[in-house]
N, C-alpha and C. Protein backbone atom coordinates (compact mmCIF):
# COMPACT_ATOMS: atom_id res chain seq x y z
N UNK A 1 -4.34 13.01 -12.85
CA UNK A 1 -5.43 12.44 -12.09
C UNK A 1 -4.86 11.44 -11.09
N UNK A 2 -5.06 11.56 -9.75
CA UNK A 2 -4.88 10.44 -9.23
C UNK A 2 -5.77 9.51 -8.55
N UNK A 3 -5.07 8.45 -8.46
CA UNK A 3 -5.71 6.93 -8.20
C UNK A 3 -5.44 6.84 -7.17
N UNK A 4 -6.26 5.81 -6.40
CA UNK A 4 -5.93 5.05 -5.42
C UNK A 4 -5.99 3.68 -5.74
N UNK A 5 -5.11 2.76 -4.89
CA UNK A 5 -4.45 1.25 -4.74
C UNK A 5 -5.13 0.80 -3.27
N UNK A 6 -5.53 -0.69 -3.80
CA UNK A 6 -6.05 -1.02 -2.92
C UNK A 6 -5.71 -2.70 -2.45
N UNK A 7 -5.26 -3.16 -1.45
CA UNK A 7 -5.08 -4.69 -1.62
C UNK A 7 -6.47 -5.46 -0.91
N UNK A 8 -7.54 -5.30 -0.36
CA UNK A 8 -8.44 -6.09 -0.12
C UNK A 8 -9.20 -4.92 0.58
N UNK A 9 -10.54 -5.42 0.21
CA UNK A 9 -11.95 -4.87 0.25
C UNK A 9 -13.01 -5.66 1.12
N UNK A 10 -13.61 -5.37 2.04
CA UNK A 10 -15.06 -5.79 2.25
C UNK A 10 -14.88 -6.45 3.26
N UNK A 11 -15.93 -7.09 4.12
CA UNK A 11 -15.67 -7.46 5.71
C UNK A 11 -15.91 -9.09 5.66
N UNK A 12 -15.59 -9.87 4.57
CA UNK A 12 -15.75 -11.29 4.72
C UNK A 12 -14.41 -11.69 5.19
N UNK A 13 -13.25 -11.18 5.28
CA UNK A 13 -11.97 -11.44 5.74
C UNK A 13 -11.54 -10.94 7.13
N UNK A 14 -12.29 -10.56 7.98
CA UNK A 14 -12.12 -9.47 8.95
C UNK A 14 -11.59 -10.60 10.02
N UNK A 15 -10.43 -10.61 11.21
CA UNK A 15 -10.17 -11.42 11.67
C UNK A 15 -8.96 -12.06 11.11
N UNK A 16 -8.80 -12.29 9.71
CA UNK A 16 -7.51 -13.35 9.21
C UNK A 16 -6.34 -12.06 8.40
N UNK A 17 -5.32 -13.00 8.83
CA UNK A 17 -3.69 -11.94 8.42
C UNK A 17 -3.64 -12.79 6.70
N UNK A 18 -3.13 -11.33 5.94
CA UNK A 18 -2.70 -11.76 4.96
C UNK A 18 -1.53 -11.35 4.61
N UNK A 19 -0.83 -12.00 3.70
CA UNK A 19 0.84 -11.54 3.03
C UNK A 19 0.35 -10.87 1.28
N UNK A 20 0.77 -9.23 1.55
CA UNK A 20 0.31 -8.80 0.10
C UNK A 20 1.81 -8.33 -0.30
N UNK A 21 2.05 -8.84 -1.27
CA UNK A 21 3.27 -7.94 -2.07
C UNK A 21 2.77 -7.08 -3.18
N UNK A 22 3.26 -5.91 -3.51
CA UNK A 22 2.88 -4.99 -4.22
C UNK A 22 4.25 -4.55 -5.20
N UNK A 23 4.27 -3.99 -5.87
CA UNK A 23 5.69 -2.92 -6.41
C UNK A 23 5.11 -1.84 -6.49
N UNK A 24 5.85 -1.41 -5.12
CA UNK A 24 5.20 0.73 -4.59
C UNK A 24 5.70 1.45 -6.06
N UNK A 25 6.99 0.83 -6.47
CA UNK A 25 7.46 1.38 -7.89
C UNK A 25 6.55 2.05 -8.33
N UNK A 26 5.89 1.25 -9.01
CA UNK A 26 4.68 0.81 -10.26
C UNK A 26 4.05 1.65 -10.12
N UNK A 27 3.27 1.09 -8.38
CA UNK A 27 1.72 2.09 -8.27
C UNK A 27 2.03 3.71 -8.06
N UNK A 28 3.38 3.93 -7.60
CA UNK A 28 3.38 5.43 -7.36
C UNK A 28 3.63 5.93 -8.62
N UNK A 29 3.90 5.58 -9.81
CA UNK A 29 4.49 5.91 -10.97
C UNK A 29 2.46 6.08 -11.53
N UNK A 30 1.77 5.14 -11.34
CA UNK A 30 0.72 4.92 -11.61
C UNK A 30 -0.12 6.12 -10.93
N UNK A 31 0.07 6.24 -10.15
CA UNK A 31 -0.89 6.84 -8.76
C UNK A 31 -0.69 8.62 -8.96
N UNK A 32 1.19 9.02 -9.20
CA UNK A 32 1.46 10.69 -9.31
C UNK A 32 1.77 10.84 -10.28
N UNK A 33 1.96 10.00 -11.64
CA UNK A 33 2.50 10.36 -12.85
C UNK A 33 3.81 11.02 -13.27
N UNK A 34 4.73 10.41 -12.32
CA UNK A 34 6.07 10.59 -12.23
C UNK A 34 6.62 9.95 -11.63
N UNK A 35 8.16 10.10 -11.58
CA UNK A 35 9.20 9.15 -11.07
C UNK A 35 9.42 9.57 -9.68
N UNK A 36 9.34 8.85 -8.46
CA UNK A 36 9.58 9.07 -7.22
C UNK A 36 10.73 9.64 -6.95
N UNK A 37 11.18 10.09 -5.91
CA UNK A 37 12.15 11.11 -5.44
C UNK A 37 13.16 9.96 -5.30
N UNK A 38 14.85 10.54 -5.11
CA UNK A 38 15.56 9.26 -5.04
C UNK A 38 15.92 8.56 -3.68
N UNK A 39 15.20 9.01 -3.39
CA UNK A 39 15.15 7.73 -1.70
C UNK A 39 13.78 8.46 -0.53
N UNK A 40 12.80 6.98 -0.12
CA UNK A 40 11.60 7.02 0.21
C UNK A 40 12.13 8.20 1.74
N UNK A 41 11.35 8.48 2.10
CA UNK A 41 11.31 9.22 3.48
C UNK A 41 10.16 8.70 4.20
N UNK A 42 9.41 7.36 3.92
CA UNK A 42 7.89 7.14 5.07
C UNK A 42 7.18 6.23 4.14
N UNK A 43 6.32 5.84 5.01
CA UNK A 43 5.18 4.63 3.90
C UNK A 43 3.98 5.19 4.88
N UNK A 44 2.75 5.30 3.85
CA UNK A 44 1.46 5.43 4.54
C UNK A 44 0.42 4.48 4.30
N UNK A 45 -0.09 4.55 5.43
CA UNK A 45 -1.22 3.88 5.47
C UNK A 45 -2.54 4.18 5.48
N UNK A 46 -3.42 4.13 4.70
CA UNK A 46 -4.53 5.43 4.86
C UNK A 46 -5.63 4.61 4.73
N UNK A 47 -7.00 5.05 5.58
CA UNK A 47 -7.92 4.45 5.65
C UNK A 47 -9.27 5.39 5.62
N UNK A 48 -10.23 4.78 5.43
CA UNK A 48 -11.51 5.58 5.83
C UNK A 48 -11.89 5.57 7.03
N UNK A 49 -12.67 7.22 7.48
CA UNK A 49 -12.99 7.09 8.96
C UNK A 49 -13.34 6.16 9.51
N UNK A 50 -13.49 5.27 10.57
CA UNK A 50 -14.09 4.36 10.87
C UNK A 50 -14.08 3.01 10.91
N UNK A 51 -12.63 2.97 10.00
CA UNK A 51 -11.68 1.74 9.70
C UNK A 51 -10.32 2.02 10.69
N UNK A 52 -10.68 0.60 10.89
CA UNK A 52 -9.28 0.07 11.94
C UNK A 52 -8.50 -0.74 11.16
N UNK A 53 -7.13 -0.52 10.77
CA UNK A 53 -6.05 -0.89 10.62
C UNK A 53 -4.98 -1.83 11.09
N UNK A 54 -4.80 -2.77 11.27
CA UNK A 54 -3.89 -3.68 12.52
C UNK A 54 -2.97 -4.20 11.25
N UNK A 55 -1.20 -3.88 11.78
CA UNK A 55 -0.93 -4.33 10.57
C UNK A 55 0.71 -4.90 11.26
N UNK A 56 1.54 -5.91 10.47
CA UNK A 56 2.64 -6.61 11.34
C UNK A 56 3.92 -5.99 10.44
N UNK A 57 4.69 -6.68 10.38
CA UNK A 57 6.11 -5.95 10.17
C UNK A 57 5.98 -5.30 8.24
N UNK A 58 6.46 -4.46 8.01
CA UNK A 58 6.53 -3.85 6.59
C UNK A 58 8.01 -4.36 6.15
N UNK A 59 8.40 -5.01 5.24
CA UNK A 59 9.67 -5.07 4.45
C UNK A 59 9.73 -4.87 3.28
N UNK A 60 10.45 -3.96 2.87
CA UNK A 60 10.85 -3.65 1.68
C UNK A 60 11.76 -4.60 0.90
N UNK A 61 11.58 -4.92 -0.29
CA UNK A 61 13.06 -5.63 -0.76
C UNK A 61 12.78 -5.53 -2.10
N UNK A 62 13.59 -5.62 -2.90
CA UNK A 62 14.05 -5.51 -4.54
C UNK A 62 13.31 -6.06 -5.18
N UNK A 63 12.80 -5.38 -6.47
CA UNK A 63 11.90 -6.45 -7.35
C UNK A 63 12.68 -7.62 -8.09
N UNK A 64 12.41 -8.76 -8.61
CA UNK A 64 12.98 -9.81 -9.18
C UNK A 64 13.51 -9.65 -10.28
């Protein structure tokens, strides 16, 4: 079964930048029910029709 991940919902924030950290690890382990391939090829961003997206630099880095 898969899931979807979500970091913020609803239009009371619309206008302000936020800093979300996640571990893609986790949720893709969570999300396809298996272990990811051994090196990423892309990151997506997916939205519902009608949603605008504005988004600033993506960095990856090691979990702690």
């Amino acid at each position: 079964m898969a899931r979807k991940s979500s970091c913020r919902v609803g239009r009371k924030e619309i206008g302000q930048w936020f800093e979300e950290r996640v571990n893609v690890y986790d949720d893709f382990k969570r999300i396809h029910e298996h272990e990811p391939a051994a090196k990423a090829w892309g990151i997506s961003i997916i939205a519902a029709p009608g949603v605008e997206i504005d988004f600033g630099p993506l960095v990856a880095v090691p979990a702690n």
